[in-house]
N, C-alpha and C. Protein backbone atom coordinates (compact mmCIF):
# COMPACT_ATOMS: atom_id res chain seq x y z
N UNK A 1 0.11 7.97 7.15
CA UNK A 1 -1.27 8.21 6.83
C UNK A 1 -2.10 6.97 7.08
N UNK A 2 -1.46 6.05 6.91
CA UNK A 2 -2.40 4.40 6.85
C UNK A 2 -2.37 4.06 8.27
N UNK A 3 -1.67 4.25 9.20
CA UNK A 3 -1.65 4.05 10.84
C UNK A 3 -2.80 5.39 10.94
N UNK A 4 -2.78 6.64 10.59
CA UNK A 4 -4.20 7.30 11.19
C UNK A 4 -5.16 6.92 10.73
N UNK A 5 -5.82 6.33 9.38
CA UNK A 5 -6.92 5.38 8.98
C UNK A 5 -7.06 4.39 10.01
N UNK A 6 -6.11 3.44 10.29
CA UNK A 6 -6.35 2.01 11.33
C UNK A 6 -6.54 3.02 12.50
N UNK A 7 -6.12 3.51 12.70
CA UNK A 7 -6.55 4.17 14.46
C UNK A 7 -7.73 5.09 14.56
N UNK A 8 -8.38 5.66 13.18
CA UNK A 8 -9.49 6.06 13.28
C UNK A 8 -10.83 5.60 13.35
N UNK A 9 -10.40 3.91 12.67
CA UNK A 9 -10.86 2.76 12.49
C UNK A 9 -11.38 2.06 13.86
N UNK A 10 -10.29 2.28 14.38
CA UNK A 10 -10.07 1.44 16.05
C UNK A 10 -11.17 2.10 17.05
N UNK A 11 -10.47 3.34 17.25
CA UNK A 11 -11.21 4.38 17.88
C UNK A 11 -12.77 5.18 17.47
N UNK A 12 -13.12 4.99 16.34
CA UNK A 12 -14.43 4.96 15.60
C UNK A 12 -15.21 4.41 16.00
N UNK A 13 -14.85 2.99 16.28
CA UNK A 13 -15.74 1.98 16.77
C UNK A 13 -16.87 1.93 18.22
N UNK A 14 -16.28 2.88 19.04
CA UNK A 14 -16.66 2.77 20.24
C UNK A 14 -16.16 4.79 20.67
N UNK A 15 -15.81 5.37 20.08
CA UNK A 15 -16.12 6.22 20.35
C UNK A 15 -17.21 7.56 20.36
N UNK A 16 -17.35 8.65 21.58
CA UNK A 16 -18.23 9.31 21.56
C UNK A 16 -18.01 10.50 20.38
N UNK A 17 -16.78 11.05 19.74
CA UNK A 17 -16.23 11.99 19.30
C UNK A 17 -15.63 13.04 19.91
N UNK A 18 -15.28 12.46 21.64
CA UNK A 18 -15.09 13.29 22.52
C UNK A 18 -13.46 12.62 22.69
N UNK A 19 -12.80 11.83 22.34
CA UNK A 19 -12.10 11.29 22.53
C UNK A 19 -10.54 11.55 22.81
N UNK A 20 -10.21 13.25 22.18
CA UNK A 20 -8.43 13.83 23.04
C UNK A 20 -7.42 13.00 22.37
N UNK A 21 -7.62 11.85 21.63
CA UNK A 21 -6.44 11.24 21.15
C UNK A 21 -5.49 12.24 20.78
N UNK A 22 -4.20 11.87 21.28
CA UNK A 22 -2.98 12.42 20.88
C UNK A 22 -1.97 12.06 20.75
N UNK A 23 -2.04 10.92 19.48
CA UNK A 23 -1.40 10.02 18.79
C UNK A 23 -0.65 8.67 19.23
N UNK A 24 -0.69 8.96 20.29
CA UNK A 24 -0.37 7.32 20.70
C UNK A 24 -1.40 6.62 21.16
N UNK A 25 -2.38 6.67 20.97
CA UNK A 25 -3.52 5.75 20.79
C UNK A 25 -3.87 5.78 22.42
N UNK A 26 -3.72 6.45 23.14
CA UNK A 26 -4.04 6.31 24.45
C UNK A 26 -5.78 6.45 24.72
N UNK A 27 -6.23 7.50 24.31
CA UNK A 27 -7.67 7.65 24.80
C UNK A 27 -8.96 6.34 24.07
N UNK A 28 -8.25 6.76 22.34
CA UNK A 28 -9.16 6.41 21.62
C UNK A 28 -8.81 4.49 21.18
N UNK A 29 -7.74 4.16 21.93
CA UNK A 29 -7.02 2.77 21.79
C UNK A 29 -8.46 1.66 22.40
N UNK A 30 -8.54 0.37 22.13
CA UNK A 30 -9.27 -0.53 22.61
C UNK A 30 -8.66 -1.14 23.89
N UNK A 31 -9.09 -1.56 24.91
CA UNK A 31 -8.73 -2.32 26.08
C UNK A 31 -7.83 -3.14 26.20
N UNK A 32 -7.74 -3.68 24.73
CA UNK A 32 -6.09 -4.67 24.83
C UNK A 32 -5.45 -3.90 24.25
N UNK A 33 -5.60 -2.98 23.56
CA UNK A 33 -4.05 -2.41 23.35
C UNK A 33 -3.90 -1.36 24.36
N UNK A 34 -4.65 -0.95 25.36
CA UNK A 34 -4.03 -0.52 26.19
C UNK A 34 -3.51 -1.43 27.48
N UNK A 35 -3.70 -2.61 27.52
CA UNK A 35 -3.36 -3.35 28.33
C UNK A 35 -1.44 -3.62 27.77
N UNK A 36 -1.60 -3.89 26.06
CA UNK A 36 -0.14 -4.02 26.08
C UNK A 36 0.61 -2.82 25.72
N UNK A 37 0.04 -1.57 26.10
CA UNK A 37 0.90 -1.23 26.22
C UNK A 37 1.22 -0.50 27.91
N UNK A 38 0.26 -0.72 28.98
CA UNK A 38 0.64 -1.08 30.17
C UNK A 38 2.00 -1.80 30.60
N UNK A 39 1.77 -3.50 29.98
CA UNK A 39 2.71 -3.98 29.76
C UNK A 39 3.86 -3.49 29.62
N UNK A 40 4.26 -2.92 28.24
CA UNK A 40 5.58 -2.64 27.89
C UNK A 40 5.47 -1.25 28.59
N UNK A 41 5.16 -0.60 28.86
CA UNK A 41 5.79 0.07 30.23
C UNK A 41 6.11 -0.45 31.48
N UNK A 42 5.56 -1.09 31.54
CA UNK A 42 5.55 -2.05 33.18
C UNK A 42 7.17 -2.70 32.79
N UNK A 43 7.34 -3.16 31.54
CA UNK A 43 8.82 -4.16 31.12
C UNK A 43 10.02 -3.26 31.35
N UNK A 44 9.98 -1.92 30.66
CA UNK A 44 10.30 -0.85 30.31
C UNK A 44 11.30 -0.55 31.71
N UNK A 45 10.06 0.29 32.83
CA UNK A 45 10.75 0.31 34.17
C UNK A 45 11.50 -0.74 34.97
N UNK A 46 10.58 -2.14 34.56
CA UNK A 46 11.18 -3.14 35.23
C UNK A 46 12.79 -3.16 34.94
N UNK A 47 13.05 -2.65 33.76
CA UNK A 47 14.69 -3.17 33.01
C UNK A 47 15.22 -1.75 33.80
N UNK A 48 14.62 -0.50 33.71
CA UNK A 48 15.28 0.64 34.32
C UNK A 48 15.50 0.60 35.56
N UNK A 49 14.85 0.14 36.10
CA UNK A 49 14.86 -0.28 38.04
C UNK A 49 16.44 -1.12 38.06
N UNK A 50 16.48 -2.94 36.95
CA UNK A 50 17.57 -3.16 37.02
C UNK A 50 19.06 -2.73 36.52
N UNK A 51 18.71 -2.02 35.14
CA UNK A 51 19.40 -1.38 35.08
C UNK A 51 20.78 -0.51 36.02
N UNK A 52 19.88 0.39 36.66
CA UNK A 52 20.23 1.21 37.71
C UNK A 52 20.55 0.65 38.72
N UNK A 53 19.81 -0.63 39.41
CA UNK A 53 20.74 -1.24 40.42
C UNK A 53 21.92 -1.60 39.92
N UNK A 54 21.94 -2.52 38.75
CA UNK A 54 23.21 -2.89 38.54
C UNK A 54 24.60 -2.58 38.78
N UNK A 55 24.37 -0.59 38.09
CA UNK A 55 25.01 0.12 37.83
C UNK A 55 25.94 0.44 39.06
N UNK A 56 24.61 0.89 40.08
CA UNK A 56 24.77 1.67 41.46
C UNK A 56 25.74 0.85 42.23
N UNK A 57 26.03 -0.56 41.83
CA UNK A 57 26.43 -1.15 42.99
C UNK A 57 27.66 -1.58 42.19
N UNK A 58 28.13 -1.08 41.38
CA UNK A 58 29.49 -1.09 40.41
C UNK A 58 29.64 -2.37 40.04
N UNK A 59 28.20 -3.21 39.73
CA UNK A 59 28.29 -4.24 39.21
C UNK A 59 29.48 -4.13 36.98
N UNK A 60 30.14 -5.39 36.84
CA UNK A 60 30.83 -5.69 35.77
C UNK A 60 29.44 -5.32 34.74
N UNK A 61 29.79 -4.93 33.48
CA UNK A 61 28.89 -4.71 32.38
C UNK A 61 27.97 -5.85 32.40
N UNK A 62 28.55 -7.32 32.22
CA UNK A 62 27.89 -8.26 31.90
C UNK A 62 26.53 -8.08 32.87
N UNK A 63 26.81 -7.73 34.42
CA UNK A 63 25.48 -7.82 35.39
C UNK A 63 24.22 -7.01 34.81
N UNK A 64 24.62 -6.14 33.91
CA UNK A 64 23.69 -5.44 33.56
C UNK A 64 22.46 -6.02 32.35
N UNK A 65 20.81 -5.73 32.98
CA UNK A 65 19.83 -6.62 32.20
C UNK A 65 19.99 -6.41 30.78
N UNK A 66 19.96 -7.60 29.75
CA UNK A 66 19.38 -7.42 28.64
C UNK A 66 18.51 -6.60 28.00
N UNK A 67 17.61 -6.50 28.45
CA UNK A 67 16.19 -5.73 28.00
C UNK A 67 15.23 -6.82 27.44
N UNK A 68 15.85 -8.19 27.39
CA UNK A 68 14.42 -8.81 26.64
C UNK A 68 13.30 -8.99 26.37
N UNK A 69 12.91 -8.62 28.13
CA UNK A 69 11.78 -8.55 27.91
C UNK A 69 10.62 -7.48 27.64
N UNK A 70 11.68 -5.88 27.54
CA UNK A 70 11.15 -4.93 27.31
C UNK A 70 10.53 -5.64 25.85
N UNK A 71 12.17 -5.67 24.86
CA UNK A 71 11.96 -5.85 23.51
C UNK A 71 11.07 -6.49 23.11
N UNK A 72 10.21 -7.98 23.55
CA UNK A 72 9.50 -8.49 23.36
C UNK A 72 7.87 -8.25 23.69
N UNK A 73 7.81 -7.01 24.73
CA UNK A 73 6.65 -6.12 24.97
C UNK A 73 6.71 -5.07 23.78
N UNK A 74 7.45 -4.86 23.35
CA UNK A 74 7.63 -3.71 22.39
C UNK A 74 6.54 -4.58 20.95
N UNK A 75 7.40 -5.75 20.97
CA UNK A 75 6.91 -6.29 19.72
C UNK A 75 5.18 -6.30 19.68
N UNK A 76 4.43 -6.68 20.85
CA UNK A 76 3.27 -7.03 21.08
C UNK A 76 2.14 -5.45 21.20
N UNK A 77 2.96 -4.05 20.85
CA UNK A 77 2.30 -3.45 20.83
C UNK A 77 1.29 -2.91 19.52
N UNK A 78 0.11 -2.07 19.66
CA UNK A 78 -1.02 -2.36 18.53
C UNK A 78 0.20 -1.22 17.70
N UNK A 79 -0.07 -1.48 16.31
CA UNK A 79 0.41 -0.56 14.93
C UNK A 79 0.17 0.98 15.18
N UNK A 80 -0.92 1.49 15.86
CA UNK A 80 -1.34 2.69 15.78
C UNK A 80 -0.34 3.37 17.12
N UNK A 81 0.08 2.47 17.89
CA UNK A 81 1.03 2.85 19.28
C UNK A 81 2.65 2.95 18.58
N UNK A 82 2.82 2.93 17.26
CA UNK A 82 4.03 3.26 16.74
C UNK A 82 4.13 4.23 16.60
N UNK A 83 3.22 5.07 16.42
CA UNK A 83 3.44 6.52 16.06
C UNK A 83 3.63 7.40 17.11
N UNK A 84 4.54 8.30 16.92
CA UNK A 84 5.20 9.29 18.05
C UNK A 84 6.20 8.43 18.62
N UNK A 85 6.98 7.63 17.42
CA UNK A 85 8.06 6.86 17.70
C UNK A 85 9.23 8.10 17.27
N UNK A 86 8.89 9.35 17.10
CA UNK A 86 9.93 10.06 16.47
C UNK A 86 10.54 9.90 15.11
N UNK A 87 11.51 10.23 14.98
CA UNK A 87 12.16 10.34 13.23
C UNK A 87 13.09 8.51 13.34
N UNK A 88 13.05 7.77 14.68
CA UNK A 88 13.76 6.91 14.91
C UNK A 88 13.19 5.55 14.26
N UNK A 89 11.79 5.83 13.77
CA UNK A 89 11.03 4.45 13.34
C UNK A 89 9.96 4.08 14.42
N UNK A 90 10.29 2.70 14.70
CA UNK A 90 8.81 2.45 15.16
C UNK A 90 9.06 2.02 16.90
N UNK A 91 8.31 2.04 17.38
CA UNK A 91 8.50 1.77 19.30
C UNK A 91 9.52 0.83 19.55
N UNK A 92 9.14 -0.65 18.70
CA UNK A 92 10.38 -1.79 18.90
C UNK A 92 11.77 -1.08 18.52
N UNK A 93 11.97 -0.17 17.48
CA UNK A 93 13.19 0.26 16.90
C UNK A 93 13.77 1.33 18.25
N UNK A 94 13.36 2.23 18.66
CA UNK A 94 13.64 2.63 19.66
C UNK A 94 13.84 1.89 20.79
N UNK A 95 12.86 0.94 21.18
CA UNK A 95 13.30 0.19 22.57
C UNK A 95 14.65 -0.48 22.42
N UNK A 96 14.93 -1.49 20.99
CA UNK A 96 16.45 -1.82 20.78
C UNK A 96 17.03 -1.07 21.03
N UNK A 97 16.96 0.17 20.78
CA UNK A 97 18.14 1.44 20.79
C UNK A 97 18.28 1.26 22.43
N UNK A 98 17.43 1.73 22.91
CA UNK A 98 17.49 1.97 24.46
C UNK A 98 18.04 1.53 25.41
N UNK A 99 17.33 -0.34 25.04
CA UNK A 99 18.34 -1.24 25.43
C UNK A 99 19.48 -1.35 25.54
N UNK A 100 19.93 -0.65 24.14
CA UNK A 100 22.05 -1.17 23.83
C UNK A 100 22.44 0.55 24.33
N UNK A 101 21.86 1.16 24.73
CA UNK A 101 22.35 2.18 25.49
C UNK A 101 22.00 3.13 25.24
N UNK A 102 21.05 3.77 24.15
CA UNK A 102 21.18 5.03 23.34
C UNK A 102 20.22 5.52 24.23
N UNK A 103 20.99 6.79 24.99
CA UNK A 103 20.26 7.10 26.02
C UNK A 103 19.00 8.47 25.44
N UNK A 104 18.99 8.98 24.04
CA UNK A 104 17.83 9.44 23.55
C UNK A 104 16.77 8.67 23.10
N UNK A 105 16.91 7.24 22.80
CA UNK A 105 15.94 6.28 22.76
C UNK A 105 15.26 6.08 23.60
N UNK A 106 16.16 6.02 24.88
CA UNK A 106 15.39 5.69 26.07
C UNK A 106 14.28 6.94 26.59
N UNK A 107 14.77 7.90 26.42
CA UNK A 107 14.05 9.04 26.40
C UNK A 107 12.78 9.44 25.43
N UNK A 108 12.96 8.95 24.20
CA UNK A 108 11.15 8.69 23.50
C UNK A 108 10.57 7.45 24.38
N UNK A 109 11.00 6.10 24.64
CA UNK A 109 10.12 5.66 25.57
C UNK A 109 9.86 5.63 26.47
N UNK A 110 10.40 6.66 27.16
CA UNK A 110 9.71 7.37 28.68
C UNK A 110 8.67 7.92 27.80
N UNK A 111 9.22 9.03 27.08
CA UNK A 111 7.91 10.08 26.89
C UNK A 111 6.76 9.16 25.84
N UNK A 112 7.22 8.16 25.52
CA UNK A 112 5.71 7.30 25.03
C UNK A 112 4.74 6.32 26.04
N UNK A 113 5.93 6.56 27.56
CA UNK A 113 4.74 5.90 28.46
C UNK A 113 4.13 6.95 29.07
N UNK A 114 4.83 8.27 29.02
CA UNK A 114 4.44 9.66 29.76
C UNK A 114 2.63 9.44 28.67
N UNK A 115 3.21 10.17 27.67
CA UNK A 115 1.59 10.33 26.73
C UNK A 115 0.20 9.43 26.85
N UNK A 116 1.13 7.50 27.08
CA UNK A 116 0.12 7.12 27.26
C UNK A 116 -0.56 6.63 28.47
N UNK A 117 -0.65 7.79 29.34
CA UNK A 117 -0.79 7.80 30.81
C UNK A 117 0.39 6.96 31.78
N UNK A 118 0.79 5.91 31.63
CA UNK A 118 1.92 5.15 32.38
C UNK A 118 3.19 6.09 32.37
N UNK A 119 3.72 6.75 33.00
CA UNK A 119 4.33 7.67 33.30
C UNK A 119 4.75 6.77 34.71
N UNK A 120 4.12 6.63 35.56
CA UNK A 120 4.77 6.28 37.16
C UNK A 120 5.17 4.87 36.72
N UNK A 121 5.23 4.65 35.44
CA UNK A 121 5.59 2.85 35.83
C UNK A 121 7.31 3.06 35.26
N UNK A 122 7.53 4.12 35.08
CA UNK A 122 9.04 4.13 34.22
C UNK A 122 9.47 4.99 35.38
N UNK A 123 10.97 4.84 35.02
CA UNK A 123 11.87 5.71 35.94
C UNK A 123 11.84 7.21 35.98
């Protein structure tokens, strides 16, 4: 309830009342938080791109990326972009998941870059 107050807050500010928000703060979000969360989609694919090479080329486990720098885009996203994190918690809690393999984690943060338009920047 207190993340839809701050995001009504956010989006209040500068909106027409025409605004489509649908909960991940995409329409009604301010310019930097849609910039980070550009970002952590942009991190997101970047790790899935290596990921998948890694894999493809029967690289040893170790070759395979960390995710750090997803995780650390995760951290930098606005409070109101947590929500439609699923029953899993909050965006960072899922991206850890994703990272260490949990391949339904990885799947809410596709569909949280799908919602918030960045869709072509993920795999």
């Amino acid at each position: 309830m207190a993340a839809a107050v701050v995001a009504g807050l956010v989006g209040g500010c500068s909106s027409d009342g025409s605004d489509g928000s649908d909960g991940f703060g995409d329409s009604g979000a301010s310019e930097m938080d849609r910039a980070w969360q550009e970002n952590y989609c942009r991190e997101l694919g970047s790790w899935q791109r290596a990921r998948n090479s890694a894999t493809e080329e029967g690289a040893e486990s170790g070759a395979v990326p960390d995710g750090d720098a997803v995780v650390s885009a995760a951290r930098q996203l606005p409070s109101a972009a947590y929500e439609g994190a699923g029953d899993d918690g909050s965006m960072l809690d899922v991206t850890v998941m994703a990272v260490r393999g949990d391949t339904n984690a990885e799947g809410e943060a596709v569909a949280y870059c799908s919602a918030a338009g960045f869709e072509t920047l993920t795999r």
